[in-house]
PDB file of N, CA and C in Angstrom:
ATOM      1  N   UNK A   1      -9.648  59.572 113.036  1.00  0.00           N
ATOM      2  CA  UNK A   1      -9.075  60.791 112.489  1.00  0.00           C
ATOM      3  C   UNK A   1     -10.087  61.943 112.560  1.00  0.00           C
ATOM      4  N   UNK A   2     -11.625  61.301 112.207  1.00  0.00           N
ATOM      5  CA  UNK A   2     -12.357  63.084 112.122  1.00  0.00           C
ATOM      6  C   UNK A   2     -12.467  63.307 113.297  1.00  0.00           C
ATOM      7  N   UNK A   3     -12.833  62.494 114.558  1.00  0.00           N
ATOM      8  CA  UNK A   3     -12.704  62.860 116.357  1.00  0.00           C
ATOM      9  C   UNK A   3     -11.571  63.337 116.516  1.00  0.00           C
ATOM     10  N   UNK A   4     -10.187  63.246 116.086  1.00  0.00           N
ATOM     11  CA  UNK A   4      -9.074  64.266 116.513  1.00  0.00           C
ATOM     12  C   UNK A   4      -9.116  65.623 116.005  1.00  0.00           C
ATOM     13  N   UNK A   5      -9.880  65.575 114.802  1.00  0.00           N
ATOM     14  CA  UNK A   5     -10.038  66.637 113.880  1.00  0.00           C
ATOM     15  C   UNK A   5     -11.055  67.911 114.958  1.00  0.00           C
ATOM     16  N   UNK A   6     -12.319  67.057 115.106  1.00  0.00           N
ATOM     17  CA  UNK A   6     -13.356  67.459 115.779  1.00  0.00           C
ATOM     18  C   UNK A   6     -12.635  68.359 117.232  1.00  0.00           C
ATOM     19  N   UNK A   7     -11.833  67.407 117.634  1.00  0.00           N
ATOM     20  CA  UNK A   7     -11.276  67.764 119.414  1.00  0.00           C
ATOM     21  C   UNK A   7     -10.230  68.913 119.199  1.00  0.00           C
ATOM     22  N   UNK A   8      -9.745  68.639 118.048  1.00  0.00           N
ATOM     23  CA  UNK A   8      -8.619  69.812 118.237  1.00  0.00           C
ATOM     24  C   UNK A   8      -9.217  71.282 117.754  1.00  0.00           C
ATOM     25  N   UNK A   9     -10.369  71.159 116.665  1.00  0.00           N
ATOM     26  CA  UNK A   9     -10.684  72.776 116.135  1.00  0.00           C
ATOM     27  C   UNK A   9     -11.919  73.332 117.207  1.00  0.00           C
ATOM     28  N   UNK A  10     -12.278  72.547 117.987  1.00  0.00           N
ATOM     29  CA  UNK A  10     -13.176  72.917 119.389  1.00  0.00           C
ATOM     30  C   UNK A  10     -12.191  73.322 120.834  1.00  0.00           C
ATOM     31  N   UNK A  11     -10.968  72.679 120.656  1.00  0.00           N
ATOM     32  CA  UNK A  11     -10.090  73.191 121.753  1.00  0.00           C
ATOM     33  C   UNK A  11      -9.913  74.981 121.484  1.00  0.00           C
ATOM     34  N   UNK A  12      -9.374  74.347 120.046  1.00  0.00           N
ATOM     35  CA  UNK A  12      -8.614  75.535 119.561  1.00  0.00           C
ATOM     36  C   UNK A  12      -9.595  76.794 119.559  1.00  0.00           C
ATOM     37  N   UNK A  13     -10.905  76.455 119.496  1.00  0.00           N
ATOM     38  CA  UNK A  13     -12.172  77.988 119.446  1.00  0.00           C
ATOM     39  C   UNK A  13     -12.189  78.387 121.130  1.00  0.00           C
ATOM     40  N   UNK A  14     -12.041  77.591 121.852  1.00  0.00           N
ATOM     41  CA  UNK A  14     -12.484  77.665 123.334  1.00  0.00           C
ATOM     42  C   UNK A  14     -11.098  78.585 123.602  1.00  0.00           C
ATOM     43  N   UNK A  15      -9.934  77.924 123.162  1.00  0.00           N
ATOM     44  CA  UNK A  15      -8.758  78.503 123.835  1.00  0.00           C
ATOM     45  C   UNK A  15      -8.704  80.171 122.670  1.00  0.00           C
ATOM     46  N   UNK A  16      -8.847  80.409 122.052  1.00  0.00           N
ATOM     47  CA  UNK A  16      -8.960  81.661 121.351  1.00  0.00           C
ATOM     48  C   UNK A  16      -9.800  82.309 122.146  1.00  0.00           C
ATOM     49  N   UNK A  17     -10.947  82.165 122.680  1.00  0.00           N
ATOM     50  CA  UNK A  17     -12.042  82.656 123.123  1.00  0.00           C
ATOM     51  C   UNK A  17     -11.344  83.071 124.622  1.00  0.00           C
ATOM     52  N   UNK A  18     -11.215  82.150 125.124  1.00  0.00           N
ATOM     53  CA  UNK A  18     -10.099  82.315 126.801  1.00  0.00           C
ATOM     54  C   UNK A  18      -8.916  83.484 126.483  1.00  0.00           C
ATOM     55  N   UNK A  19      -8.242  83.584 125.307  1.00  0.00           N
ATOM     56  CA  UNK A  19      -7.015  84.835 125.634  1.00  0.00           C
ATOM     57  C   UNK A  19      -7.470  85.735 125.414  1.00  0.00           C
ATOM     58  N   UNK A  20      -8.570  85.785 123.873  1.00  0.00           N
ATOM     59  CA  UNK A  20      -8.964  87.365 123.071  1.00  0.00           C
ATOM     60  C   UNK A  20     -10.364  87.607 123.953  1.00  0.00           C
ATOM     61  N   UNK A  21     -11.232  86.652 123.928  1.00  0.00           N
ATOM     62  CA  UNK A  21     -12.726  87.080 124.038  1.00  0.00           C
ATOM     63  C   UNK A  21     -13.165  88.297 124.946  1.00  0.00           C
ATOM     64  N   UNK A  22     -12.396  88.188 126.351  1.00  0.00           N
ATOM     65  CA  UNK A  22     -12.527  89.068 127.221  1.00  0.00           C
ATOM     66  C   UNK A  22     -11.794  90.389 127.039  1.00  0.00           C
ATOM     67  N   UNK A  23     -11.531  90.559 125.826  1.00  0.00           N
ATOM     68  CA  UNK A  23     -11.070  92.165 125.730  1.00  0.00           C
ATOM     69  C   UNK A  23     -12.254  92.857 125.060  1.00  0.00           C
ATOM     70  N   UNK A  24     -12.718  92.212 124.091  1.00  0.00           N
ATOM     71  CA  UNK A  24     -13.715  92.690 123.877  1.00  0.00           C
ATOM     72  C   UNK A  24     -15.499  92.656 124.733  1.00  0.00           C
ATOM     73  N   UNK A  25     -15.003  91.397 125.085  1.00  0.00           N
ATOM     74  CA  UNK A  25     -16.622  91.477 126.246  1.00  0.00           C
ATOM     75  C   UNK A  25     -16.727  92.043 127.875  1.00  0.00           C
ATOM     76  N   UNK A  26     -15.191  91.799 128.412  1.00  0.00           N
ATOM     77  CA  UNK A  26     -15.548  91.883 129.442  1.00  0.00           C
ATOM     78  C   UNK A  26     -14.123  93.382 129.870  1.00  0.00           C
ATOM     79  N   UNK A  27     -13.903  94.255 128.779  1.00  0.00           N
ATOM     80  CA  UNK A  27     -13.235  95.046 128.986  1.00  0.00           C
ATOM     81  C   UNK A  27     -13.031  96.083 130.472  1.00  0.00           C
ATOM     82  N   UNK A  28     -14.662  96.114 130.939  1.00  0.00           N
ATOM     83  CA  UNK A  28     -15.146  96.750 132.446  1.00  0.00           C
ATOM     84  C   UNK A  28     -14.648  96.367 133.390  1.00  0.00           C
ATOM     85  N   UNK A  29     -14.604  94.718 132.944  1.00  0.00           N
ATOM     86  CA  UNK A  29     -14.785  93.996 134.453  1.00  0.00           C
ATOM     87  C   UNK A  29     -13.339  93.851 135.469  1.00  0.00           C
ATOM     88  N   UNK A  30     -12.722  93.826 136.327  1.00  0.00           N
ATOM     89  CA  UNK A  30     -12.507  93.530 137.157  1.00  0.00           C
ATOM     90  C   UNK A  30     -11.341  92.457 136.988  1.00  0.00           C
ATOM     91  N   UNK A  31      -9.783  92.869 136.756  1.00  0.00           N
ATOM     92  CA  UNK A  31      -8.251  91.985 136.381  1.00  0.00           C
ATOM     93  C   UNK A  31      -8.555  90.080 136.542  1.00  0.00           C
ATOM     94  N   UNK A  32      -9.163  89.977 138.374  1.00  0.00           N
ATOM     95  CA  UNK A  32      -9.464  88.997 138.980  1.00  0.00           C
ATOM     96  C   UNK A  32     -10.699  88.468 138.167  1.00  0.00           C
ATOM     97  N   UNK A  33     -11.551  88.937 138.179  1.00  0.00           N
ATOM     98  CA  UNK A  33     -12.742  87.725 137.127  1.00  0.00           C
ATOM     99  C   UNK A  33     -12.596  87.664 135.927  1.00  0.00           C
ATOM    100  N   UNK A  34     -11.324  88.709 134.607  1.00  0.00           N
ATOM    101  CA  UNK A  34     -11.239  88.104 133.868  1.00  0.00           C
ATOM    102  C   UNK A  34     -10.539  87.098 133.901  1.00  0.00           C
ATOM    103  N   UNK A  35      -9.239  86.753 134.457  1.00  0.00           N
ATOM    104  CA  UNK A  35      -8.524  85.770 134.962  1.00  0.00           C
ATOM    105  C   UNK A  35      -9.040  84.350 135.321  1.00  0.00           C
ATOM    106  N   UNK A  36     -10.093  84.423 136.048  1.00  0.00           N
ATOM    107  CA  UNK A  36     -10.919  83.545 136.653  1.00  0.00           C
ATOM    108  C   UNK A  36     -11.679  82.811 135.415  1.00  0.00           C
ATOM    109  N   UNK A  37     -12.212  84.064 134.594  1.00  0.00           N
ATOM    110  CA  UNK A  37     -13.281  83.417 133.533  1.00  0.00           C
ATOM    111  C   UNK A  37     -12.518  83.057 132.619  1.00  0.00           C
ATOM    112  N   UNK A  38     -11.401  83.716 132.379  1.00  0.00           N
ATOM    113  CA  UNK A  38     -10.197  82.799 130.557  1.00  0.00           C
ATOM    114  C   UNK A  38      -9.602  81.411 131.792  1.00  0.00           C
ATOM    115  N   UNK A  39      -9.458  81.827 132.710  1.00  0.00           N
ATOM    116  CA  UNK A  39      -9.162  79.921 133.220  1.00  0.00           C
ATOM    117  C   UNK A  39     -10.615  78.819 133.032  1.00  0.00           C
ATOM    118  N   UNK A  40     -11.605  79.312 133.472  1.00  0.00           N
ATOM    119  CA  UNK A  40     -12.897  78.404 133.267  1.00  0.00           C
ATOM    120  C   UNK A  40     -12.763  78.318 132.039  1.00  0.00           C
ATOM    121  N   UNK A  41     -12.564  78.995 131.091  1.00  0.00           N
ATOM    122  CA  UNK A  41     -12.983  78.803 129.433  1.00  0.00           C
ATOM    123  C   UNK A  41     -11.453  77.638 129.156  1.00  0.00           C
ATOM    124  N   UNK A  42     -10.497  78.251 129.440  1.00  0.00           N
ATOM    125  CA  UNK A  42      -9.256  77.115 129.447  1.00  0.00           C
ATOM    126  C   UNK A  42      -9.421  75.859 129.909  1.00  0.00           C
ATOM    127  N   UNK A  43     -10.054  75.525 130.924  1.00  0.00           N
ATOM    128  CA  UNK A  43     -10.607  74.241 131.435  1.00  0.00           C
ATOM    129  C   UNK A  43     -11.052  73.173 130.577  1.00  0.00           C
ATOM    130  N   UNK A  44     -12.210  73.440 129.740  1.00  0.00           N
ATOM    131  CA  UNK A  44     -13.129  73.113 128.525  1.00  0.00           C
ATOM    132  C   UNK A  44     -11.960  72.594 127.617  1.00  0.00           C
ATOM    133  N   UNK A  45     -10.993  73.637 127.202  1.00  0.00           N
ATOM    134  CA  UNK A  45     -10.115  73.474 126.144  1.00  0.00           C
ATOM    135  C   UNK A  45      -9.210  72.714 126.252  1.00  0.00           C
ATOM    136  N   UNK A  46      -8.256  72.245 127.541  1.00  0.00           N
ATOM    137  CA  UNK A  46      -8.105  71.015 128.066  1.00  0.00           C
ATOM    138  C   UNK A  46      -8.359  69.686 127.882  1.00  0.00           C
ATOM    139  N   UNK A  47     -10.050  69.830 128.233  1.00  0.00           N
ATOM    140  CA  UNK A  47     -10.949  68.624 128.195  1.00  0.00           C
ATOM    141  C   UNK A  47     -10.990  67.912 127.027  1.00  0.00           C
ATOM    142  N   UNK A  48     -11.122  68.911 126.180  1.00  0.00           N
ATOM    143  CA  UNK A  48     -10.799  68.596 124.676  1.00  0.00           C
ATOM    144  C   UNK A  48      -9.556  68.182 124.139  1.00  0.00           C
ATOM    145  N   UNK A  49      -8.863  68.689 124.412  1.00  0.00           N
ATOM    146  CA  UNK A  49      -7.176  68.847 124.044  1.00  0.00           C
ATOM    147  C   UNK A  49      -6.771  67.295 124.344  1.00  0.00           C
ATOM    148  N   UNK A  50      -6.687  67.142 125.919  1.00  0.00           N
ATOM    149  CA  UNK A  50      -6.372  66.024 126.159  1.00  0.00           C
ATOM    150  C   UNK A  50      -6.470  64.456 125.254  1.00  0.00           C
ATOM    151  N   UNK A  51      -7.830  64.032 125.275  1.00  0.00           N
ATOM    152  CA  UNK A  51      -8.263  63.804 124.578  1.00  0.00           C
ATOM    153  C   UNK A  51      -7.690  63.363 123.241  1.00  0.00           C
ATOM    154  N   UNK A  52      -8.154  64.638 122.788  1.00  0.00           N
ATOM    155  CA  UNK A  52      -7.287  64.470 121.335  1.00  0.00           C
ATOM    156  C   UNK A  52      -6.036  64.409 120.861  1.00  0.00           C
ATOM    157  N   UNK A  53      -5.310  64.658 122.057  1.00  0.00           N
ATOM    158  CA  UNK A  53      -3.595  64.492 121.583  1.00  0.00           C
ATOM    159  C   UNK A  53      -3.231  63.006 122.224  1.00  0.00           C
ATOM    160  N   UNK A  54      -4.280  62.294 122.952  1.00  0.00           N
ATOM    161  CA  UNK A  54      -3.797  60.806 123.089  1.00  0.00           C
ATOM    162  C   UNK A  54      -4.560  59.795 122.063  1.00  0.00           C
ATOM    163  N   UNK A  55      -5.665  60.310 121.731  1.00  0.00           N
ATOM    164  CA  UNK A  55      -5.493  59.904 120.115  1.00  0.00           C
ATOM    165  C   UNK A  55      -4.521  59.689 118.811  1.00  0.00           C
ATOM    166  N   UNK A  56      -4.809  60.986 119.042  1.00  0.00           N
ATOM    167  CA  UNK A  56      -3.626  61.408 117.622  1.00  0.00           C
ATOM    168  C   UNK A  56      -2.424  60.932 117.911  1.00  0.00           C
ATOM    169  N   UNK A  57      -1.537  60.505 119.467  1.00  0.00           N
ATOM    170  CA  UNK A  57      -0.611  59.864 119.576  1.00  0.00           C
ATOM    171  C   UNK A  57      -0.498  58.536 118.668  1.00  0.00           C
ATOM    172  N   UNK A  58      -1.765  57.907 118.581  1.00  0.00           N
ATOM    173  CA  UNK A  58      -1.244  56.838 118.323  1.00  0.00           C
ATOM    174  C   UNK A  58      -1.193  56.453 116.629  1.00  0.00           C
ATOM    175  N   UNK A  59      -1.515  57.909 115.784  1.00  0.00           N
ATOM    176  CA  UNK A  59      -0.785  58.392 114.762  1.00  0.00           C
ATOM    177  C   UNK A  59       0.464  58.842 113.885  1.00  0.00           C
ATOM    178  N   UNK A  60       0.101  59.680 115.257  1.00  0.00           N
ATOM    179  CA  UNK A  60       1.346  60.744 114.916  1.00  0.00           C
ATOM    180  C   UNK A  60       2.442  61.326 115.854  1.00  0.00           C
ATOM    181  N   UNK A  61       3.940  61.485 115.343  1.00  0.00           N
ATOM    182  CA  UNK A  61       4.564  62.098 115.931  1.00  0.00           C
ATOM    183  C   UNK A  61       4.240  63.177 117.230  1.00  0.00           C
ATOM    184  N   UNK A  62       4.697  63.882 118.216  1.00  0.00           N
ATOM    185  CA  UNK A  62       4.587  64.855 118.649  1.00  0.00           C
ATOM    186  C   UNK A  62       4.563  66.281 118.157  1.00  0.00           C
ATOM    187  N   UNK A  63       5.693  66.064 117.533  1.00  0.00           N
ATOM    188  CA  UNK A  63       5.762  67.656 116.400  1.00  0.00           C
ATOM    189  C   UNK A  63       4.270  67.353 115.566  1.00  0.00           C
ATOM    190  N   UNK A  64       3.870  66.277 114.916  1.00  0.00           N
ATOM    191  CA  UNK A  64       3.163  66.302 113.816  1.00  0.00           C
ATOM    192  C   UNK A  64       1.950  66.399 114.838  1.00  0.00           C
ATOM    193  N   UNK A  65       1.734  66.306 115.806  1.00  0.00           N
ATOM    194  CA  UNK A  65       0.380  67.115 116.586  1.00  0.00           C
ATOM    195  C   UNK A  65       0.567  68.079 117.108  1.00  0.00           C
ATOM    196  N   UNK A  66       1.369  68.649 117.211  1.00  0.00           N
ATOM    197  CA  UNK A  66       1.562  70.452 117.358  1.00  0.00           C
ATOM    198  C   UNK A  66       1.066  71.137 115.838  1.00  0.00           C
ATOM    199  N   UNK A  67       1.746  70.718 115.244  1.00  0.00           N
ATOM    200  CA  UNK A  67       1.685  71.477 113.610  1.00  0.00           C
ATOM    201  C   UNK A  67      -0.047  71.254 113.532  1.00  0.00           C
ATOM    202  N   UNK A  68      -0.548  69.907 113.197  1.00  0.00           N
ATOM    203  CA  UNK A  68      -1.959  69.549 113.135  1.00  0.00           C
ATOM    204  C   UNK A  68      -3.149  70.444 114.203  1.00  0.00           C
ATOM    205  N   UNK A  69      -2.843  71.078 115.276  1.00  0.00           N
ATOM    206  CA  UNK A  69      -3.026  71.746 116.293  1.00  0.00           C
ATOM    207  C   UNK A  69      -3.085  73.021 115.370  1.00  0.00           C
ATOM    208  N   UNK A  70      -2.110  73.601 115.060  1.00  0.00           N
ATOM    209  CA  UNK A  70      -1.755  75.098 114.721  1.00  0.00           C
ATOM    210  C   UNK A  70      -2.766  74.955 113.358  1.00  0.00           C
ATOM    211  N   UNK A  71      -2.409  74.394 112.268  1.00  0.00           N
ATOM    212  CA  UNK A  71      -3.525  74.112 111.144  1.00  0.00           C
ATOM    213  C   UNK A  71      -4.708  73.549 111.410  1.00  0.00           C
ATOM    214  N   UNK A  72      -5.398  73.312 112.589  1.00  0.00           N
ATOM    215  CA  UNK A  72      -6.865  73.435 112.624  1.00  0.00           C
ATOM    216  C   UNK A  72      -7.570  74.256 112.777  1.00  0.00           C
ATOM    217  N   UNK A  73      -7.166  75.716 113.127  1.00  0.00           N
ATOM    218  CA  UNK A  73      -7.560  76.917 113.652  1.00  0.00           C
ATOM    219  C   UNK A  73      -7.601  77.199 112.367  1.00  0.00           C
TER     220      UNK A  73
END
C-alpha cells in the first residue's frame, strides 16, 4: 500500500510538472520543444503510473484507482 501511495503522488508531481511547468519556465521557447519536453517529463510519469496501477489492481477496483489517483495530488 505505501509503494502505490509512493508511485502514484510521484506520477502525479511529474505529470503536473509536464502540462503547467512549461508555461512558466519555458514560456520563450519554441511550440516543438515544449511539446517534446512535457512528453519526456510524461514518460517518467508513466513509468511510475504503470507500476502502480498494477499494484493497486490487485486491491482495488478500477474506479477506486482513479479516485485514489485524483486524492494523492
Amino acid at each position: 500500500m505505501f509503494k502505490l501511495i509512493i508511485l502514484l503522488f510521484f506520477s502525479n508531481v511529474f505529470m503536473t510538472f509536464a502540462w503547467y511547468g512549461h508555461l512558466k519556465n519555458f514560456n520563450s521557447k519554441p511550440l516543438v520543444f515544449v511539446i517534446l519536453f512535457s512528453w519526456g517529463i510524461a514518460f517518467f510519469e508513466y513509468a511510475l503510473q504503470v507500476p502502480a496501477n498494477r499494484i493497486g489492481f490487485q486491491y482495488y477496483s478500477l474506479g477506486q484507482l482513479k479516485l485514489f489517483r485524483k486524492l494523492s495530488l
